[in-house]
N, C-alpha and C. Protein backbone atom coordinates (compact mmCIF):
# COMPACT_ATOMS: atom_id res chain seq x y z
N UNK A 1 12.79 3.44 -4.03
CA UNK A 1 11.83 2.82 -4.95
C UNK A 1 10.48 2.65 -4.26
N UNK A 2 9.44 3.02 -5.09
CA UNK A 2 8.35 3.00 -4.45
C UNK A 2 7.24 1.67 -5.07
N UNK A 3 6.95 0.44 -4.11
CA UNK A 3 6.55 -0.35 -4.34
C UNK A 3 4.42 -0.03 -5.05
N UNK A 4 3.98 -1.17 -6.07
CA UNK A 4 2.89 -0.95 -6.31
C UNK A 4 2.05 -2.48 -5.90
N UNK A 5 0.82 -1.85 -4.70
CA UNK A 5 0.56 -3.78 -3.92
C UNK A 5 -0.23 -4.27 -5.09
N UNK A 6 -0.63 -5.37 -5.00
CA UNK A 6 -1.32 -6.42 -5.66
C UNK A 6 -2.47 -6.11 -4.46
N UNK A 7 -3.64 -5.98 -5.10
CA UNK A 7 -4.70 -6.33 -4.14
C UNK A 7 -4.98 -7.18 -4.16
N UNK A 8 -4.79 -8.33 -4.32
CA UNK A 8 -4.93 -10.37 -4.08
C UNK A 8 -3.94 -10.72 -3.43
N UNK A 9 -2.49 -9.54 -3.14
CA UNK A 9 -1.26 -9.71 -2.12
C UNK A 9 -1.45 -9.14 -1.40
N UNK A 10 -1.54 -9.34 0.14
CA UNK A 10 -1.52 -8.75 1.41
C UNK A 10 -0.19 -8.30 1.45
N UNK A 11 0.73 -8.99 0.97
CA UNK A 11 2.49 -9.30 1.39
C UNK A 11 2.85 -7.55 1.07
N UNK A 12 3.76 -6.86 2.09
CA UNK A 12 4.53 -5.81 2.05
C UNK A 12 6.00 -6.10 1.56
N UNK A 13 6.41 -4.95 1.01
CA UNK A 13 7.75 -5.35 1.20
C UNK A 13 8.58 -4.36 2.34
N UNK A 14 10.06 -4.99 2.24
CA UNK A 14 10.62 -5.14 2.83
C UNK A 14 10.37 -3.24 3.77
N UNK A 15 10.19 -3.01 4.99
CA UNK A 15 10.81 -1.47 5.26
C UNK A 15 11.71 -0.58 4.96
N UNK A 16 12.60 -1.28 5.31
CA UNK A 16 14.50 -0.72 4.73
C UNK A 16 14.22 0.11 3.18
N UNK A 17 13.63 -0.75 2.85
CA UNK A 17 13.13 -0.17 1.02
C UNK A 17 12.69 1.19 1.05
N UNK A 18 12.25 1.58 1.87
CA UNK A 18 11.46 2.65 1.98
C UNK A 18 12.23 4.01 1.43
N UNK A 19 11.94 4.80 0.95
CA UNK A 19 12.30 6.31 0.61
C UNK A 19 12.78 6.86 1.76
N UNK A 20 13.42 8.08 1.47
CA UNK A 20 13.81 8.84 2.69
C UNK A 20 12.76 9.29 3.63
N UNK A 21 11.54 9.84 3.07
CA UNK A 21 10.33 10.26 3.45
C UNK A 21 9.88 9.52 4.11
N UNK A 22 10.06 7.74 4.14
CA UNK A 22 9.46 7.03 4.91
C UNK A 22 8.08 6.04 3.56
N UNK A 23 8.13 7.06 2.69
CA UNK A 23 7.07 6.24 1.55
C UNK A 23 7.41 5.13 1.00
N UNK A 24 6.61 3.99 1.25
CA UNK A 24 7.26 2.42 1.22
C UNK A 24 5.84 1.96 -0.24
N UNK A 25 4.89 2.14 -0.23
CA UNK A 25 4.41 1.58 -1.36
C UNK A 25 3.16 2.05 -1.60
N UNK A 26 2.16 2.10 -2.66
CA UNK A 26 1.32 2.59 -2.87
C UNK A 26 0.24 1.97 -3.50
N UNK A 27 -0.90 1.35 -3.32
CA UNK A 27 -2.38 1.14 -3.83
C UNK A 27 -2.81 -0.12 -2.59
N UNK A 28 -2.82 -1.46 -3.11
CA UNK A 28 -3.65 -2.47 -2.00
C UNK A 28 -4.87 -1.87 -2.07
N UNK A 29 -5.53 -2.15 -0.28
CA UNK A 29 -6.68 -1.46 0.05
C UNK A 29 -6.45 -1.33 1.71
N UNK A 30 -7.65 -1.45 1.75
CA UNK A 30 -7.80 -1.07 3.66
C UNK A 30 -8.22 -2.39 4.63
N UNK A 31 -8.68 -3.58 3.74
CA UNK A 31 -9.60 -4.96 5.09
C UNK A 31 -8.38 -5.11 6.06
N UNK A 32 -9.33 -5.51 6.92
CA UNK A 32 -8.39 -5.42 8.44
C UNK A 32 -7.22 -6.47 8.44
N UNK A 33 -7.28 -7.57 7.25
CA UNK A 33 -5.97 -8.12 7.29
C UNK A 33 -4.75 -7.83 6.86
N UNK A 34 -4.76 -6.62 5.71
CA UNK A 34 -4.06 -6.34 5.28
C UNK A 34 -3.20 -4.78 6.25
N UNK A 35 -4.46 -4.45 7.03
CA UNK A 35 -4.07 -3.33 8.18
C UNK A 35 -3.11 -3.76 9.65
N UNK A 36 -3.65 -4.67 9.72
CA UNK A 36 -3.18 -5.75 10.74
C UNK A 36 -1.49 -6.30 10.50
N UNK A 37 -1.54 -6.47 9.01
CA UNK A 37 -0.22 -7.21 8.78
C UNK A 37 0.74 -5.57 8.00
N UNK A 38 0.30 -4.62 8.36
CA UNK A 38 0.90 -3.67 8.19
C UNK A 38 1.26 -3.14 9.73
N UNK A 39 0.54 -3.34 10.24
CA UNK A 39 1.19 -2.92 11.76
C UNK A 39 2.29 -3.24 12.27
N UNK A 40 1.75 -4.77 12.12
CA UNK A 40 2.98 -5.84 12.54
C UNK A 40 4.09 -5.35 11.85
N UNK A 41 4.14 -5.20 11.33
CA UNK A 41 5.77 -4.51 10.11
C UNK A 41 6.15 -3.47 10.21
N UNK A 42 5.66 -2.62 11.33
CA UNK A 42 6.19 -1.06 11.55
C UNK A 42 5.46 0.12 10.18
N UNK A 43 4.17 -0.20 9.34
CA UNK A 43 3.86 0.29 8.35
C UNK A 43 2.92 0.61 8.40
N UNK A 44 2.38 1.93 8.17
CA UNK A 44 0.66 2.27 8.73
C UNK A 44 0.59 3.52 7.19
N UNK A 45 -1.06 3.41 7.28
CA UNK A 45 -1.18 4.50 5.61
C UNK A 45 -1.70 5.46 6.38
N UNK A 46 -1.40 6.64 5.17
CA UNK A 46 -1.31 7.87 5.17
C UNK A 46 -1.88 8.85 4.15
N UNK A 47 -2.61 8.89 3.59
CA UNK A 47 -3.14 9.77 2.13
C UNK A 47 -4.24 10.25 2.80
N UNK A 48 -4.64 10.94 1.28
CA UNK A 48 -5.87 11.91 1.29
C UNK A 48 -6.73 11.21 0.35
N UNK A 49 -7.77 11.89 0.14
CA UNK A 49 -8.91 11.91 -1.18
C UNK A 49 -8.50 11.72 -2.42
N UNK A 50 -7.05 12.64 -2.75
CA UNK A 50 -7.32 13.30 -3.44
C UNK A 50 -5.71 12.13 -4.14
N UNK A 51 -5.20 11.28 -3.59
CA UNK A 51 -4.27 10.36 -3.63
C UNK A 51 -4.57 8.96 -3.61
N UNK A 52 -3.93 7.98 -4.31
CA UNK A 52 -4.13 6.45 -3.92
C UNK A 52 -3.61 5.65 -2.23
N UNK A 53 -4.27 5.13 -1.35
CA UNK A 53 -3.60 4.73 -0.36
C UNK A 53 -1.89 4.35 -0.50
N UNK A 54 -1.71 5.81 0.40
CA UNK A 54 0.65 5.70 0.22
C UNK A 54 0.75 4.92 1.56
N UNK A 55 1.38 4.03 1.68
CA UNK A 55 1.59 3.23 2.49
C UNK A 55 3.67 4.24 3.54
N UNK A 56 3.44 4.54 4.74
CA UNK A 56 4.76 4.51 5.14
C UNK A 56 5.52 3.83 6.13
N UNK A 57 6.96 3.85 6.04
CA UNK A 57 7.57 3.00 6.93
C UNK A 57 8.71 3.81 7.09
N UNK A 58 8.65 5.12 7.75
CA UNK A 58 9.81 6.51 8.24
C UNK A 58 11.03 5.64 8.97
N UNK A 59 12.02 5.48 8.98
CA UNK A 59 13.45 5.10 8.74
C UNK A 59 13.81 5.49 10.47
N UNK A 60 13.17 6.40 10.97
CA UNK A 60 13.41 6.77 12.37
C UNK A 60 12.11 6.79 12.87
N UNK A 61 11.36 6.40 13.97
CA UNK A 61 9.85 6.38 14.56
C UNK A 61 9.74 7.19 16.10
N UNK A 62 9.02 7.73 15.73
CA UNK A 62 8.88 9.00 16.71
C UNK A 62 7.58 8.14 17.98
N UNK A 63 8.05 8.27 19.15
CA UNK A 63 7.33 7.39 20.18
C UNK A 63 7.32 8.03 21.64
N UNK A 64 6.96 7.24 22.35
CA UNK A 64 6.48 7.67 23.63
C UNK A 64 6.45 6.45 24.79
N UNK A 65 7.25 6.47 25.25
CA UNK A 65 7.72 5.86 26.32
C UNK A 65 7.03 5.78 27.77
N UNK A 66 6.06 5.08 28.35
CA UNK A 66 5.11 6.13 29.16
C UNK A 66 6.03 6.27 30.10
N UNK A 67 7.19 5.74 30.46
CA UNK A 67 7.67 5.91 32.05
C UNK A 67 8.35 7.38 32.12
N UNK A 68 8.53 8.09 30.19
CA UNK A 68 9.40 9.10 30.00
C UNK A 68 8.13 10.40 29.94
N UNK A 69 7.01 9.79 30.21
CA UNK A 69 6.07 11.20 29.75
C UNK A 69 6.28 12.21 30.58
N UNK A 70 6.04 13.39 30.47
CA UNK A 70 6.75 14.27 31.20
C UNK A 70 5.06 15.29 31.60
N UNK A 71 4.76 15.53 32.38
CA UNK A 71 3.29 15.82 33.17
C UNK A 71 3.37 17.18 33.69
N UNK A 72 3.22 18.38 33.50
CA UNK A 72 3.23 19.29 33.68
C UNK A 72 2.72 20.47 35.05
N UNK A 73 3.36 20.94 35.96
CA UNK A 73 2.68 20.86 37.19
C UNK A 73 1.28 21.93 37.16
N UNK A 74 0.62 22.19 35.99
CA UNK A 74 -0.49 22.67 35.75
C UNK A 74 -1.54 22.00 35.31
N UNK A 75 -0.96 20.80 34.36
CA UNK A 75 -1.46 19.50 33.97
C UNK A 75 -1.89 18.36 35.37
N UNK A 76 -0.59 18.24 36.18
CA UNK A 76 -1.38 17.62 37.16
C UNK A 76 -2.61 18.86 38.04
N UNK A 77 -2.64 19.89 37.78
CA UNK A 77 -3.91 20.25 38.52
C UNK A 77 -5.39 20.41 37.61
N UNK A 78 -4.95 20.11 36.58
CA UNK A 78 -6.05 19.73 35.77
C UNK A 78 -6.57 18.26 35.96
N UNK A 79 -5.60 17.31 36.08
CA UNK A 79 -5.85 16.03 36.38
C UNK A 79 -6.81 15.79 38.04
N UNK A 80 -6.11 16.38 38.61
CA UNK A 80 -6.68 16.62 39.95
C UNK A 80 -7.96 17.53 40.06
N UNK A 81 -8.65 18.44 39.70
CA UNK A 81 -9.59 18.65 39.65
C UNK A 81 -10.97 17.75 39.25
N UNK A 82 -10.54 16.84 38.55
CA UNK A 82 -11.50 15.91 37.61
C UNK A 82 -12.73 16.67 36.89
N UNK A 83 -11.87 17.96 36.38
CA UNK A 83 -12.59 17.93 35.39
C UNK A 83 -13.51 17.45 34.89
N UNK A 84 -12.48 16.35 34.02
CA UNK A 84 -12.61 15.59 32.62
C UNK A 84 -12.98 14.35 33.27
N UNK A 85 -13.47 13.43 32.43
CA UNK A 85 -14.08 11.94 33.29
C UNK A 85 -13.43 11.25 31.84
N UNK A 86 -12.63 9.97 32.00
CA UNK A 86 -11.94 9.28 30.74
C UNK A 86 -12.43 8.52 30.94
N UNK A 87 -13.13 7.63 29.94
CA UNK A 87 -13.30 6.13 29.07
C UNK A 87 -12.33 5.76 28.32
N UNK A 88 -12.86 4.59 27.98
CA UNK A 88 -11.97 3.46 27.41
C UNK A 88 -12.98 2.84 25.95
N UNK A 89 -12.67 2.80 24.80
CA UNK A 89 -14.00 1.96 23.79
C UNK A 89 -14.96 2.36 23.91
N UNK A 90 -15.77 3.57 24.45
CA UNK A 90 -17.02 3.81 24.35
C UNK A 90 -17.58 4.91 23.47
N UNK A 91 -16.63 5.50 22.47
CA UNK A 91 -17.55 6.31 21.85
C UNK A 91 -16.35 6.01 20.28
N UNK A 92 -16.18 4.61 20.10
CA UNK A 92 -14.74 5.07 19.14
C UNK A 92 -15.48 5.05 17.90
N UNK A 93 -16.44 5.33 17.15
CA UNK A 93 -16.86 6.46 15.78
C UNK A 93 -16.88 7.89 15.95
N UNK A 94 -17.51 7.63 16.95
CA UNK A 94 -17.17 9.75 17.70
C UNK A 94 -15.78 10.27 17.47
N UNK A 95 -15.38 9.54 17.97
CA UNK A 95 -13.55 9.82 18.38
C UNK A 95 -13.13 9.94 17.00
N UNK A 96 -13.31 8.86 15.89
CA UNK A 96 -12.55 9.04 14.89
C UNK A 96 -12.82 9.83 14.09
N UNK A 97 -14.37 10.68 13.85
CA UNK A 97 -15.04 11.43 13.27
C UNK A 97 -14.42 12.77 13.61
N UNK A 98 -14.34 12.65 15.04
CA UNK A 98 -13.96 14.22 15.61
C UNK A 98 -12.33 14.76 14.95
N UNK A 99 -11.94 13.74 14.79
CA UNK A 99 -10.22 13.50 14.81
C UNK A 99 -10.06 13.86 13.18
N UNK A 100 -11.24 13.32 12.44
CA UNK A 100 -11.21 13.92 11.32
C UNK A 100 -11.23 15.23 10.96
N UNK A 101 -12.59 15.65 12.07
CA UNK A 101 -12.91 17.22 11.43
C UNK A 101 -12.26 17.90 12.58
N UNK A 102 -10.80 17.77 13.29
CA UNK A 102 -10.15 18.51 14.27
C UNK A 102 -9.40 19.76 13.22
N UNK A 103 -9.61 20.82 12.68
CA UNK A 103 -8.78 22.07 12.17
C UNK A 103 -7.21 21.54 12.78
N UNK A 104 -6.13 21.68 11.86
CA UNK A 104 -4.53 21.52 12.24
C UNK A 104 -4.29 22.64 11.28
N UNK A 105 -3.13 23.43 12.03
CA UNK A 105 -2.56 24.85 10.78
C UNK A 105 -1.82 23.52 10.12
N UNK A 106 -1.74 24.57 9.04
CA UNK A 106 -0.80 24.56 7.49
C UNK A 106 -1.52 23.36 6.63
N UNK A 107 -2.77 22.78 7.09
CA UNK A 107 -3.05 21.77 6.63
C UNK A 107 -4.86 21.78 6.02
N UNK A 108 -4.85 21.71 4.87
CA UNK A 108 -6.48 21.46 4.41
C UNK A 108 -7.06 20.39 4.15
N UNK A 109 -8.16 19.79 4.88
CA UNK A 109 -8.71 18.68 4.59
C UNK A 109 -7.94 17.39 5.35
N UNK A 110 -8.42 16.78 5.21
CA UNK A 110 -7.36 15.54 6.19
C UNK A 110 -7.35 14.24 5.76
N UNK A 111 -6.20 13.22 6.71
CA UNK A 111 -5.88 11.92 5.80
C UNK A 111 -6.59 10.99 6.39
N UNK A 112 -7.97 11.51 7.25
CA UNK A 112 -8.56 10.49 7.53
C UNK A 112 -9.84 10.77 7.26
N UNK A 113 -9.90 9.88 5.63
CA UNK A 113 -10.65 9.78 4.99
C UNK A 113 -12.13 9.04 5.42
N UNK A 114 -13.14 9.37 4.50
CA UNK A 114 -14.53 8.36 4.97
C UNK A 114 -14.04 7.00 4.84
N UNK A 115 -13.16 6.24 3.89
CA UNK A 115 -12.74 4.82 3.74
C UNK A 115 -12.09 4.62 4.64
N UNK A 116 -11.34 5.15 5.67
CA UNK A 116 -9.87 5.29 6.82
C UNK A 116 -11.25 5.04 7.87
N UNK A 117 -12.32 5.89 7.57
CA UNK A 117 -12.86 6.00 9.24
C UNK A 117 -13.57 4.27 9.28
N UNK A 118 -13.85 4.05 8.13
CA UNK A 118 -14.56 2.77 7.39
C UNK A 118 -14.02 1.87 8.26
N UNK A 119 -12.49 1.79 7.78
CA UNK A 119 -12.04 0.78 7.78
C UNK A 119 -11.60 0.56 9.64
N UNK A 120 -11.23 2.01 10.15
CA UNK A 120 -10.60 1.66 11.23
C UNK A 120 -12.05 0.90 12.30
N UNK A 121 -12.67 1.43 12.10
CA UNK A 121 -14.15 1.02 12.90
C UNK A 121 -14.01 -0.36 12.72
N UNK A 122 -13.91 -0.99 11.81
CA UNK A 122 -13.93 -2.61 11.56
C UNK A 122 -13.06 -3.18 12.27
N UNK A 123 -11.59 -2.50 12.22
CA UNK A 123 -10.85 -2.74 13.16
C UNK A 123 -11.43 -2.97 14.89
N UNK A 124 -12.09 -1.97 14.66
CA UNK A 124 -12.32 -1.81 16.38
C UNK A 124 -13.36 -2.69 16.82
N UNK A 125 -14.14 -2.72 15.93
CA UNK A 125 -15.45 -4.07 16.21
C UNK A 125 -14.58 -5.27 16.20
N UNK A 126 -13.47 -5.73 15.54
CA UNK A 126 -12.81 -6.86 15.61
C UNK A 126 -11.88 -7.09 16.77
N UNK A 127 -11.79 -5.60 18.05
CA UNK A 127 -11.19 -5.64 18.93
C UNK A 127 -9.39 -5.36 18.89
N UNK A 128 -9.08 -4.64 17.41
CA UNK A 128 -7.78 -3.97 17.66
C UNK A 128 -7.30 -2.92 17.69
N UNK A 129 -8.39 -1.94 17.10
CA UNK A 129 -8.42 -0.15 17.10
C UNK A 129 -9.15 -0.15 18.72
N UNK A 130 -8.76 0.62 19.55
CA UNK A 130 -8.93 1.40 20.39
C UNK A 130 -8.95 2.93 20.11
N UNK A 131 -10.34 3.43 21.37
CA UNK A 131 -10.22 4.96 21.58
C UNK A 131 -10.19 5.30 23.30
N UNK A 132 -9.77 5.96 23.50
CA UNK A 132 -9.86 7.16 25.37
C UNK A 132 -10.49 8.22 24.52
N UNK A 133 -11.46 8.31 25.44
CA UNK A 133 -12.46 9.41 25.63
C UNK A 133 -12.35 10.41 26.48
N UNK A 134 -12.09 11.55 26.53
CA UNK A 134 -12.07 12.46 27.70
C UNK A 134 -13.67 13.15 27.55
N UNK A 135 -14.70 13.30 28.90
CA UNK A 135 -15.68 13.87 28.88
C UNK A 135 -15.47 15.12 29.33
N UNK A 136 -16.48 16.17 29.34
CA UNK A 136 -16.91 17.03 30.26
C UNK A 136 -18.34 17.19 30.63
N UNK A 137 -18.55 16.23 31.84
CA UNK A 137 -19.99 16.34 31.83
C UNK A 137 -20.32 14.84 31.12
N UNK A 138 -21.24 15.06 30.19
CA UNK A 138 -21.82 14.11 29.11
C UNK A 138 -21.83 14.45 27.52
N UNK A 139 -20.55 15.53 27.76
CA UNK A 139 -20.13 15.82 26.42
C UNK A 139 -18.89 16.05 25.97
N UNK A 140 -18.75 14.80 24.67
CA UNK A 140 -17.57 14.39 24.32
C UNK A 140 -16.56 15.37 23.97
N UNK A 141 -15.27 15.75 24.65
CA UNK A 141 -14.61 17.11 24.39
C UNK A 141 -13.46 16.45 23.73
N UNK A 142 -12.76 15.55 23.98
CA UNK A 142 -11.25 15.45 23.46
C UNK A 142 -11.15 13.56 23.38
N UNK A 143 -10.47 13.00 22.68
CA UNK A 143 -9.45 12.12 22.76
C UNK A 143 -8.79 11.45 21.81
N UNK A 144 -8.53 10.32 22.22
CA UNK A 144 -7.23 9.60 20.62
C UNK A 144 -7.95 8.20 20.03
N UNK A 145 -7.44 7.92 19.11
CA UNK A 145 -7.76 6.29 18.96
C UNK A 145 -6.31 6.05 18.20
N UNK A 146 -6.46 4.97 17.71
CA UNK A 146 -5.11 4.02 17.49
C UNK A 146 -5.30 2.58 17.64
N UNK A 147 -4.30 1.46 17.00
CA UNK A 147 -4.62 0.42 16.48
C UNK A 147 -3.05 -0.70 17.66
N UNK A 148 -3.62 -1.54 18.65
CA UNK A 148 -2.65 -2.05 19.40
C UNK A 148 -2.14 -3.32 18.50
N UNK A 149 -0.80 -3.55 18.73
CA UNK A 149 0.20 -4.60 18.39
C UNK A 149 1.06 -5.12 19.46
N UNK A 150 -0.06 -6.51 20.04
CA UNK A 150 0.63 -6.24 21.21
C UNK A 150 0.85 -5.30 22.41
N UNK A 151 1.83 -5.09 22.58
CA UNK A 151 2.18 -3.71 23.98
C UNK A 151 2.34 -2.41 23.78
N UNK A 152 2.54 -2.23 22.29
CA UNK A 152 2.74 -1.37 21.57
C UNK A 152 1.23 -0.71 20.94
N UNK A 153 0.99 0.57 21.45
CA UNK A 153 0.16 1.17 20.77
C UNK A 153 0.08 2.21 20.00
N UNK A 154 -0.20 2.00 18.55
CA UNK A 154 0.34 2.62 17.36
C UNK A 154 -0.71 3.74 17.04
N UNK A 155 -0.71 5.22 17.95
CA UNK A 155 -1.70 6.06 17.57
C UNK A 155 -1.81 6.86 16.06
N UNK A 156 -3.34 7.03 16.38
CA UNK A 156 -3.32 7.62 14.68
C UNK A 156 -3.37 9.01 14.48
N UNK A 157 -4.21 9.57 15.71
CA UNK A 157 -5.01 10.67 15.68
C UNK A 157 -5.53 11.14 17.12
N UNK A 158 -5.52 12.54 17.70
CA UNK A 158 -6.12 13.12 18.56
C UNK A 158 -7.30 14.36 18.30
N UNK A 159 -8.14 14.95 19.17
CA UNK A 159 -8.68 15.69 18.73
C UNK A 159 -8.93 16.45 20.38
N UNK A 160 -9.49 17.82 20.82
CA UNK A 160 -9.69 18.40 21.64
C UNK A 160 -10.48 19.76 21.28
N UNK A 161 -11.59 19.07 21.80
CA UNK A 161 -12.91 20.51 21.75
C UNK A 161 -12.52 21.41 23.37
N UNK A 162 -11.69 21.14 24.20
CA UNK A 162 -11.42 21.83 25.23
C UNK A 162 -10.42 21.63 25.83
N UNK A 163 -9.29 22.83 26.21
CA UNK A 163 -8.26 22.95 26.59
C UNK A 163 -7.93 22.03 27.37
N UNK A 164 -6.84 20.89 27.07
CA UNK A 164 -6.06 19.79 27.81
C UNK A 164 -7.02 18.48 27.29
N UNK A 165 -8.00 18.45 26.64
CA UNK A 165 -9.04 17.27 26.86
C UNK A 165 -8.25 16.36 25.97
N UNK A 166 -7.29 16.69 25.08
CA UNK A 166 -6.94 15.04 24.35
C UNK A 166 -5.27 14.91 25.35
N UNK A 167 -4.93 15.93 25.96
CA UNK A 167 -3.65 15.56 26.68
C UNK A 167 -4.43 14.86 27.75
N UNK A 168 -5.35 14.98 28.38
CA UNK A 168 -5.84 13.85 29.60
C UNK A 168 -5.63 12.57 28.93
N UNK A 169 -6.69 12.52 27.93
CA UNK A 169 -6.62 11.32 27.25
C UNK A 169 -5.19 10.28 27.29
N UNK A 170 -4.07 11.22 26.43
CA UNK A 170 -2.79 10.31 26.28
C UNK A 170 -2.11 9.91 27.22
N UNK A 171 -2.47 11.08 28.39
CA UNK A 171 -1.94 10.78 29.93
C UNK A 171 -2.28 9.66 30.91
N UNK A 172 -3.86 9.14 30.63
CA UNK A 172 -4.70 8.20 31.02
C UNK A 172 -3.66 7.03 30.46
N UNK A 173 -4.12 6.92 29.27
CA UNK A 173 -3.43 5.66 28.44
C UNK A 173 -1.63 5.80 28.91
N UNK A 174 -0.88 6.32 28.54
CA UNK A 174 0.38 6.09 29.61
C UNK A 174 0.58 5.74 30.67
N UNK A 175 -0.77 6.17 31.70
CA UNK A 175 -0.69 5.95 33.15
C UNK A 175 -1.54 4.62 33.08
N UNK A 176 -2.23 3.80 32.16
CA UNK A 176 -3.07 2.74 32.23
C UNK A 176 -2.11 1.03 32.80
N UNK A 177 -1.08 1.62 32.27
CA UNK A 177 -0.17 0.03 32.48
C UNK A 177 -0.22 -1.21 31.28
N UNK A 178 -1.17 -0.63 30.47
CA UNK A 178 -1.38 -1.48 28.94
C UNK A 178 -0.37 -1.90 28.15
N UNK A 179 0.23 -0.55 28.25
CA UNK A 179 1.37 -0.48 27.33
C UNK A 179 3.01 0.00 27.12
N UNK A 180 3.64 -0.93 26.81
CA UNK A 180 5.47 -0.26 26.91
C UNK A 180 5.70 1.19 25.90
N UNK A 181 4.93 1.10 25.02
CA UNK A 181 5.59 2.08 23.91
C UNK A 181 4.23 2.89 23.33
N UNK A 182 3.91 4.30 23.44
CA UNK A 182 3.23 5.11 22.33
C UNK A 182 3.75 5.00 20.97
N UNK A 183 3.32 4.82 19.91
CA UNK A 183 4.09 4.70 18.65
C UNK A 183 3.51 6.32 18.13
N UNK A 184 3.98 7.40 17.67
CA UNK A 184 3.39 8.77 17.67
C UNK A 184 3.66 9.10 16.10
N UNK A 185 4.50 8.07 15.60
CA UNK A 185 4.58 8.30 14.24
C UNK A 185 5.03 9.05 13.41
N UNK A 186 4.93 10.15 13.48
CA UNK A 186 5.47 11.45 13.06
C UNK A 186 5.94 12.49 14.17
N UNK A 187 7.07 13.39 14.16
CA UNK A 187 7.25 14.28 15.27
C UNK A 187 6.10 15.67 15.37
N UNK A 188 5.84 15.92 15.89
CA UNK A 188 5.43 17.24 16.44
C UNK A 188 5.66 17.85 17.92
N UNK A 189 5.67 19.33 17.59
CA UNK A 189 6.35 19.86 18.84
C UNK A 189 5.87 19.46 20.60
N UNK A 190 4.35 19.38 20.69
CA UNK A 190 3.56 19.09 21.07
C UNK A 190 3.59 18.02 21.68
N UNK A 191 3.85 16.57 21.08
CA UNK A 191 4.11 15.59 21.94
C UNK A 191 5.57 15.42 22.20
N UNK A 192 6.50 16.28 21.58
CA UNK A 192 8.11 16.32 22.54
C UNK A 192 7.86 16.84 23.39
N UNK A 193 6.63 17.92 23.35
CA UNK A 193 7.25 18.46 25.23
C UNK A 193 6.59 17.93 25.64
N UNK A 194 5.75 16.35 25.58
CA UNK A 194 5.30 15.72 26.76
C UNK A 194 6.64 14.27 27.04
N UNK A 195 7.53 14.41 26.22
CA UNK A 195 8.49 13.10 26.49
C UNK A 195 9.04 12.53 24.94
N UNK A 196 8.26 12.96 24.26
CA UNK A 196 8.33 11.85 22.79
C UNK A 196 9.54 12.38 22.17
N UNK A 197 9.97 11.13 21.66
CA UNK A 197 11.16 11.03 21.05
C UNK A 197 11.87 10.22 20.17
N UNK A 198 12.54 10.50 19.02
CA UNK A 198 13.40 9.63 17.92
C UNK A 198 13.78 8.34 18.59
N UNK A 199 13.29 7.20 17.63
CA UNK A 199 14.21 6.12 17.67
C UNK A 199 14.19 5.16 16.50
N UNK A 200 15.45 4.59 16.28
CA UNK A 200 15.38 3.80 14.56
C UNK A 200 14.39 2.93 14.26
N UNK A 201 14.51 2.85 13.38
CA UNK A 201 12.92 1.82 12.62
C UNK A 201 13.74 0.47 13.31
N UNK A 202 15.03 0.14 13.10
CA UNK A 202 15.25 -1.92 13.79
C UNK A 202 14.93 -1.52 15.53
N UNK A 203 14.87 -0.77 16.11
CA UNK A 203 14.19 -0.74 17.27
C UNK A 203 12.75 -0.72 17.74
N UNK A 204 12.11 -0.01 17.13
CA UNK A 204 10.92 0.28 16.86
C UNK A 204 10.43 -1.23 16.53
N UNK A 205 10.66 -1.43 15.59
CA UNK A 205 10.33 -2.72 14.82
C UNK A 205 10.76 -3.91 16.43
N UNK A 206 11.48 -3.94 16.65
CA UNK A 206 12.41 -5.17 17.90
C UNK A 206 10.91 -5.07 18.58
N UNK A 207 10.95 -3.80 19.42
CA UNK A 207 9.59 -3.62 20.19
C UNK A 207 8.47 -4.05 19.94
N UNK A 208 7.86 -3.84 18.42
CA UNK A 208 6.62 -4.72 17.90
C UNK A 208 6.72 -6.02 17.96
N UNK A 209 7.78 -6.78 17.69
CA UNK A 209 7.98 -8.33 18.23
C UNK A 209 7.96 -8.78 19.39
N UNK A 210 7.79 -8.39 20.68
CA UNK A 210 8.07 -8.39 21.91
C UNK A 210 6.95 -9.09 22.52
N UNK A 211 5.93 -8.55 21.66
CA UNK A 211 4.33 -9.09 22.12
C UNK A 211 3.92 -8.52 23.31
């Protein structure tokens, strides 16, 4: 059953509810309280333009463990060269802009909309969206942003204008000590072969309580 929010109700319902797909409810809006108290609940949105904000809560959560990341012995000589120069919060509209207009096959247009980039920025001025920056030089090539809960950091999006520049990025933030858990959200091949891996939503969820 697919829930419809009250925009005067912040209140979600329950996860478990959720569809097989993970699709838990559909309209609300985006202010950072209602983003905030979707985190906390294992529930982050997902649409396009061309759809009403679908709210999901996937039944299994695909994550990243940093002690399990797995570093590649070509990757550490990319790391070791220093290349790339990583920040922390210093370019996060760049980051989310780029992440927008990053090309992905099989896919047209993307779910991070002008209202998504809106909203996450507010987030980040309020100090809970984070971005890593990977440079080259003094020009912005690759990285991620994502919204922390606690120890848990729930990414949204990567992007890379140059070979390895958003894997530095996720590698930085694993190796930072910030955090117990990548939350990766959806599987792709890409972050399994750096470590990421299935685990149930009452775990996932346990972890967001942990603080």
């Amino acid at each position: 059953m697919i829930f419809r929010l009250d925009e005067q109700d912040l209140r979600f319902p329950d996860p478990a509810l959720a569809d097989p797909d993970g699709l838990l409810a559909v309209g609300g809006d985006l202010r950072p309280e209602r983003l905030l108290l979707a985190y906390r609940h294992g529930i982050f949105p997902w649409y396009s333009d061309e759809t009403p904000i679908l709210w999901y809560a996937p039944h299994e959560r695909f994550v990243l463990f940093p002690a399990a990341l797995k570093v590649s012995k070509s990757m550490r000589q990319v790391i070791r060269s220093a290349r790339f120069r990583v920040t922390y919060n210093q370019a996060f509209p760049q980051v989310i802009a780029a992440c927008a207009a990053q090309p992905r096959a099989g896919q047209e247009g993307t779910w991070i909309t002008d209202n998504m980039q809106e909203a996450y920025i507010r987030l980040h001025a309020l100090g809970h969206a984070h971005s890593v920056e990977t440079w080259h030089d003094d020009t912005l090539v690759g990285g991620l942003y994502g919204v922390a809960v606690g120890k848990v950091f729930c990414g949204e999006s990567m992007f890379s204008r140059e070979a390895n520049a958003s894997k530095t990025a996720l590698i930085s933030l694993c190796q930072s000590g910030t955090y117990r858990l990548i939350d990766c959200q959806v599987y792709t091949d890409h972050l399994a072969s750096l470590g990421a891996r299935m685990i149930p939503f009452d775990t996932y969820r346990a972890l967001l309580t942990q603080g």
